[in-house]
C-alpha atoms as a PDB file:
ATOM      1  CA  UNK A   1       0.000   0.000   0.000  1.00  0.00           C
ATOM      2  CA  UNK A   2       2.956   2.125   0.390  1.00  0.00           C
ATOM      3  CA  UNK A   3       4.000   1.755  -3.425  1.00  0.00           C
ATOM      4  CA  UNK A   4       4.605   4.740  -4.955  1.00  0.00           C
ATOM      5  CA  UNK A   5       4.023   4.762  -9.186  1.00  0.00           C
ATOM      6  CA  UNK A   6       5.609   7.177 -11.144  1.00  0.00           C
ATOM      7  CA  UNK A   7       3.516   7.756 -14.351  1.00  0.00           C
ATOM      8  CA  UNK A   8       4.163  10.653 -16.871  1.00  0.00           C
ATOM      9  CA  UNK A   9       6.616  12.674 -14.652  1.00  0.00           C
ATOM     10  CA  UNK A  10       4.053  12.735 -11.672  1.00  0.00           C
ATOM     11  CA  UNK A  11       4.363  10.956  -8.483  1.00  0.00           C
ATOM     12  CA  UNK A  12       1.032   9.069  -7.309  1.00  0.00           C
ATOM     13  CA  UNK A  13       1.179   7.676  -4.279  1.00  0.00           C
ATOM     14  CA  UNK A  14      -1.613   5.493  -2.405  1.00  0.00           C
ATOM     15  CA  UNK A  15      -5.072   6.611  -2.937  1.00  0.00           C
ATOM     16  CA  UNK A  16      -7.084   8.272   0.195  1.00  0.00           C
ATOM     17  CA  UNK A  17      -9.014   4.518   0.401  1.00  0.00           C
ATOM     18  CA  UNK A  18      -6.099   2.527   0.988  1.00  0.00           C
ATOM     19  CA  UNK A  19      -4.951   5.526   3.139  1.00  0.00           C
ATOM     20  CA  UNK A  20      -8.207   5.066   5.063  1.00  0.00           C
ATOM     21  CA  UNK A  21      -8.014   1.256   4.995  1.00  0.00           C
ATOM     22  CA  UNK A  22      -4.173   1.369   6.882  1.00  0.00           C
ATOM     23  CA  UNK A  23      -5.796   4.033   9.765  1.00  0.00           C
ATOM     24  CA  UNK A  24      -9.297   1.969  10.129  1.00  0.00           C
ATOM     25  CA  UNK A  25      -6.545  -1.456  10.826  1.00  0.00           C
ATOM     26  CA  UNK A  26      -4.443   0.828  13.406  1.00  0.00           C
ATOM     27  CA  UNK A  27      -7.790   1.851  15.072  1.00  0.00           C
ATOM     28  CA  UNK A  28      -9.144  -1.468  15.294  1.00  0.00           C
ATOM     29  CA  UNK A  29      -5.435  -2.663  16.448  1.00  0.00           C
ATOM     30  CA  UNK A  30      -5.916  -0.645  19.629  1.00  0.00           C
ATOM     31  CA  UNK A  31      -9.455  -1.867  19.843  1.00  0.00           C
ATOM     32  CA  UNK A  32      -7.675  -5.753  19.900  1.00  0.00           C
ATOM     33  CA  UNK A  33      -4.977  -4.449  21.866  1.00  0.00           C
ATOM     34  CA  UNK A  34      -7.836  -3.254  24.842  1.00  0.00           C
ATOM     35  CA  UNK A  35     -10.024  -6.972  24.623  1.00  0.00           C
ATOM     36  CA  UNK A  36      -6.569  -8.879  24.969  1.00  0.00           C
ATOM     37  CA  UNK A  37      -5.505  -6.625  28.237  1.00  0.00           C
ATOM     38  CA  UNK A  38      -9.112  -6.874  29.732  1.00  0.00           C
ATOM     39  CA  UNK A  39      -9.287 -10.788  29.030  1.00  0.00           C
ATOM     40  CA  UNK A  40      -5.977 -10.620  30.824  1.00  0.00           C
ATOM     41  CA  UNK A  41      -7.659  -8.797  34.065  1.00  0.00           C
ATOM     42  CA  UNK A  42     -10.291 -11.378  33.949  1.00  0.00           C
ATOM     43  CA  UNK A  43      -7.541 -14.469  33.701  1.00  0.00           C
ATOM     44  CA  UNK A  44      -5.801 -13.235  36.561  1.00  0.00           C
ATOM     45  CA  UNK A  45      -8.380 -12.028  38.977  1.00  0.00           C
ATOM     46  CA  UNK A  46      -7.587  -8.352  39.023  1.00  0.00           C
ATOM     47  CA  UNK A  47     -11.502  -6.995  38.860  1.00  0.00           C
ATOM     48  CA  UNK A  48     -13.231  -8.559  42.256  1.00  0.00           C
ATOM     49  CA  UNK A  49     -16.221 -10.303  40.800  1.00  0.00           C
ATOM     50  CA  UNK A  50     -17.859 -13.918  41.202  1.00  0.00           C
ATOM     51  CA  UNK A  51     -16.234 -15.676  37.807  1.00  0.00           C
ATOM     52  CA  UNK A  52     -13.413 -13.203  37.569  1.00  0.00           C
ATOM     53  CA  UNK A  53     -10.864 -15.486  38.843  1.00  0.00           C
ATOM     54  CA  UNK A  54      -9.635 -17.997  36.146  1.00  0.00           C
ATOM     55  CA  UNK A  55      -9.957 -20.729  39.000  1.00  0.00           C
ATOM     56  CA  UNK A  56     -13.776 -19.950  39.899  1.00  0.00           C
ATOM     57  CA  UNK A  57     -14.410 -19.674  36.021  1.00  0.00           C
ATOM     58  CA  UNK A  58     -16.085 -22.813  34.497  1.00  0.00           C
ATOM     59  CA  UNK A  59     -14.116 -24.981  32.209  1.00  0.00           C
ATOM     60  CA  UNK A  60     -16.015 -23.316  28.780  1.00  0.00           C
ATOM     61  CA  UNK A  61     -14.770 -19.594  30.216  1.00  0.00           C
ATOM     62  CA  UNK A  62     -11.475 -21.038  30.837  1.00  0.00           C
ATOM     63  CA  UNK A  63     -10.508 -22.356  27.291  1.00  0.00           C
ATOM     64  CA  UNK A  64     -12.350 -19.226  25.436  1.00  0.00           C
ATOM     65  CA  UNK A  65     -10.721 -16.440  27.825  1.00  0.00           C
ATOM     66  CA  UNK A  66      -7.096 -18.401  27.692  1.00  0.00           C
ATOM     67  CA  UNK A  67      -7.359 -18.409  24.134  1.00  0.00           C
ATOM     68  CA  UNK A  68      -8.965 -14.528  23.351  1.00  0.00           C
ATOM     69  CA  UNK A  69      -6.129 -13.009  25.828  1.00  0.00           C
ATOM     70  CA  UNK A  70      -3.387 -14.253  23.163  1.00  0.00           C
ATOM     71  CA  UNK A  71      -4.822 -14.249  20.667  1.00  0.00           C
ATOM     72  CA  UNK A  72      -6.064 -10.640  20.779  1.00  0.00           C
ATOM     73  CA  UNK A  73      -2.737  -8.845  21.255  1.00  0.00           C
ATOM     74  CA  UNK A  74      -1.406 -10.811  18.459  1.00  0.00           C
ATOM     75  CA  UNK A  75      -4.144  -9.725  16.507  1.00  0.00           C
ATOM     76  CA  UNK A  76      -3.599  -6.362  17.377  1.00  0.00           C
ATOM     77  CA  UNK A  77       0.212  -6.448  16.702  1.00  0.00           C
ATOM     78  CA  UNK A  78      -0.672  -8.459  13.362  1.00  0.00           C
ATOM     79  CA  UNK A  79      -3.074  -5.148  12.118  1.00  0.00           C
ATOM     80  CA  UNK A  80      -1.014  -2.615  13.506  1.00  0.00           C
ATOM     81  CA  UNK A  81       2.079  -3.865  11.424  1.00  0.00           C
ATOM     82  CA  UNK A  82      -0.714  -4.398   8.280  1.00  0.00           C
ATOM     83  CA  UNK A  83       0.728  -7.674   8.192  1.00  0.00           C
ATOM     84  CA  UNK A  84      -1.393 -10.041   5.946  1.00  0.00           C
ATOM     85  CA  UNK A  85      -2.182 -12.366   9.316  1.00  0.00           C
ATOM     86  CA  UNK A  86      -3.534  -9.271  11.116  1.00  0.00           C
ATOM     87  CA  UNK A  87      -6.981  -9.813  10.049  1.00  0.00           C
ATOM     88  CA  UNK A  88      -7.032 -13.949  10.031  1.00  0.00           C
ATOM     89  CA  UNK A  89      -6.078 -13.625  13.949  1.00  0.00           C
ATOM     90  CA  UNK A  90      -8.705 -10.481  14.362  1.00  0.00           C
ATOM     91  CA  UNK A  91     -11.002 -12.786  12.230  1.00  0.00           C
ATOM     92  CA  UNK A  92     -10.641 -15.676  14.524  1.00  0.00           C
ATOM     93  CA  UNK A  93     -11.089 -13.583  17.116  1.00  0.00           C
ATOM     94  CA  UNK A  94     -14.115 -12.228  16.213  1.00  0.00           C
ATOM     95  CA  UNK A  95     -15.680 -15.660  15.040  1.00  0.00           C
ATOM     96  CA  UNK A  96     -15.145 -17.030  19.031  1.00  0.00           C
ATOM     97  CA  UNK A  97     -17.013 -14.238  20.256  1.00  0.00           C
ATOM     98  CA  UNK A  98     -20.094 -13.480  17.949  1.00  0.00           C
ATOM     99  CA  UNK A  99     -20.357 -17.850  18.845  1.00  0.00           C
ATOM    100  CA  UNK A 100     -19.657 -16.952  22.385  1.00  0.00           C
ATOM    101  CA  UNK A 101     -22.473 -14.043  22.588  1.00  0.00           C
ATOM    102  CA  UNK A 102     -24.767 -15.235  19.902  1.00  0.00           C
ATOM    103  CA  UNK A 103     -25.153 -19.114  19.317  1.00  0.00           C
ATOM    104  CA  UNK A 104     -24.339 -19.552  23.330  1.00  0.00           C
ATOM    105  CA  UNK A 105     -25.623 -16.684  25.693  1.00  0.00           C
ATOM    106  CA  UNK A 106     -26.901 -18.869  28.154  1.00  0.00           C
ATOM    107  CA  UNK A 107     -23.545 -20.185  29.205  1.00  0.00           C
ATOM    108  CA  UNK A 108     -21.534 -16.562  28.137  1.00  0.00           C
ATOM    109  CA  UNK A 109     -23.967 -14.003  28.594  1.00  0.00           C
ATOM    110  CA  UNK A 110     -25.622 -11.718  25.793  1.00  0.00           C
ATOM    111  CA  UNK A 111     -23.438  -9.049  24.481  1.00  0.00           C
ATOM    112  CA  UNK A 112     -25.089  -7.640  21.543  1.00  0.00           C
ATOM    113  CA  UNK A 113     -22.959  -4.503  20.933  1.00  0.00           C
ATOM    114  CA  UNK A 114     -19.474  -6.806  21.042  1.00  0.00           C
ATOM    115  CA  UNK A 115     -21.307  -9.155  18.222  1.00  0.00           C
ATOM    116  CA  UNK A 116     -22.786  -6.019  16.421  1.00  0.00           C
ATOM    117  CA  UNK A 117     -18.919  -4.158  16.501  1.00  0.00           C
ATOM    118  CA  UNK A 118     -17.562  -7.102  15.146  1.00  0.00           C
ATOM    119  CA  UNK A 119     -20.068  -7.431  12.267  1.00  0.00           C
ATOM    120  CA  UNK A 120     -19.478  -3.912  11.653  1.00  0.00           C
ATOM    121  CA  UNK A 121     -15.640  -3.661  11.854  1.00  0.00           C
ATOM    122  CA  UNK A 122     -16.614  -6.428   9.118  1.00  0.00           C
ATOM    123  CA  UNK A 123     -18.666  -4.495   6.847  1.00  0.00           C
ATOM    124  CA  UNK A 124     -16.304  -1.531   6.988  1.00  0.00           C
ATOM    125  CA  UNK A 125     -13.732  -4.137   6.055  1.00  0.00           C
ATOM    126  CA  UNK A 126     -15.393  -5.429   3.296  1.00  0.00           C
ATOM    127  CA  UNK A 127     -16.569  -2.572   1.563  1.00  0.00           C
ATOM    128  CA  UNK A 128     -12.741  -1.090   1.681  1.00  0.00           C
ATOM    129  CA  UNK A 129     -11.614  -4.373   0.114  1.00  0.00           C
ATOM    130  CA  UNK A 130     -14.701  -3.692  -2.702  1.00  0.00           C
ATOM    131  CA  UNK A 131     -13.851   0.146  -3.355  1.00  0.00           C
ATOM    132  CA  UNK A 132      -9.751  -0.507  -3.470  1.00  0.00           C
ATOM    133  CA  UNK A 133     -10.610  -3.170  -5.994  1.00  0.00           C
ATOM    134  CA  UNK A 134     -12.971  -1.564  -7.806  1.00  0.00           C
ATOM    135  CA  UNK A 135     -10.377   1.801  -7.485  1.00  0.00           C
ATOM    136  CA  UNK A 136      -7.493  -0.273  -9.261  1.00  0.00           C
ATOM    137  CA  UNK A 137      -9.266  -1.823 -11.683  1.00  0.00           C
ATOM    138  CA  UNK A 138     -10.256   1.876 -13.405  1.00  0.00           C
ATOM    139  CA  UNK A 139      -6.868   2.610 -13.149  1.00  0.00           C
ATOM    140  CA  UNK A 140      -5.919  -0.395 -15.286  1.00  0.00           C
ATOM    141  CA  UNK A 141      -8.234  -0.208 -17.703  1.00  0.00           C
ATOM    142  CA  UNK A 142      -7.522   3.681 -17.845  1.00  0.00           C
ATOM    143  CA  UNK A 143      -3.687   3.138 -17.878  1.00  0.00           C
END
């Protein structure tokens, strides 16, 4: 995304999408960065609640909240660095907990606006993806 093209003694350099695509991964970086650090408070008991403590938490919080609180920083390390296994992690990520919130609430609890951000951080993905596409392909068929 950093490529720059020189064509007919003008520099262009990376169009305001992609731009916009490399600031909405940084943003949701820190967003991955803040769900690994709080699944880390909840795996070692910091916040004084009943099921806060990874030994009071039953075996199906155990195994999701291990695996979210590495997971997420590596997620957020992944997008910050717009590595290409950013958004696989962040993806995986995402998957656990819209099954977590959504196909299981009784055992995890309903969180609609964690399964509605993720869905959205998805559309807003998507629809970069479809306008950076679309973006080089007229400048192919143009050039």
């Amino acid at each position: 995304m950093n490529e720059r093209i020189v064509r007919s003694g003008g520099i262009i350099g990376p169009s305001v999408a992609e731009t916009g695509f490399v600031w909405f991964w940084r943003i949701i970086s820190l967003y991955c960065l803040m769900f690994g650090v709080l699944y880390w408070v909840r795996l070692i008991g910091v916040y004084d609640a009943p099921l806060w403590r990874f030994d009071r938490m039953p075996v199906y919080w155990q195994v999701t909240v291990s695996m979210l609180a590495v997971l997420y920083p590596f997620a957020a390390s992944g997008l910050w660095m717009l590595a290409s296994w950013g958004p696989v992690i962040w993806f995986i990520c995402a998957v656990t907990e819209v099954i977590m919130y959504a196909v299981y609430p009784d055992l995890f609890g309903h969180r609609f606006a964690v399964v509605a951000s993720h869905i959205c951080v998805a559309l807003i993905y998507t629809a970069f993806r479809v306008h950076i596409f679309m973006q080089k392909r007229e400048a192919e068929r143009q050039g």
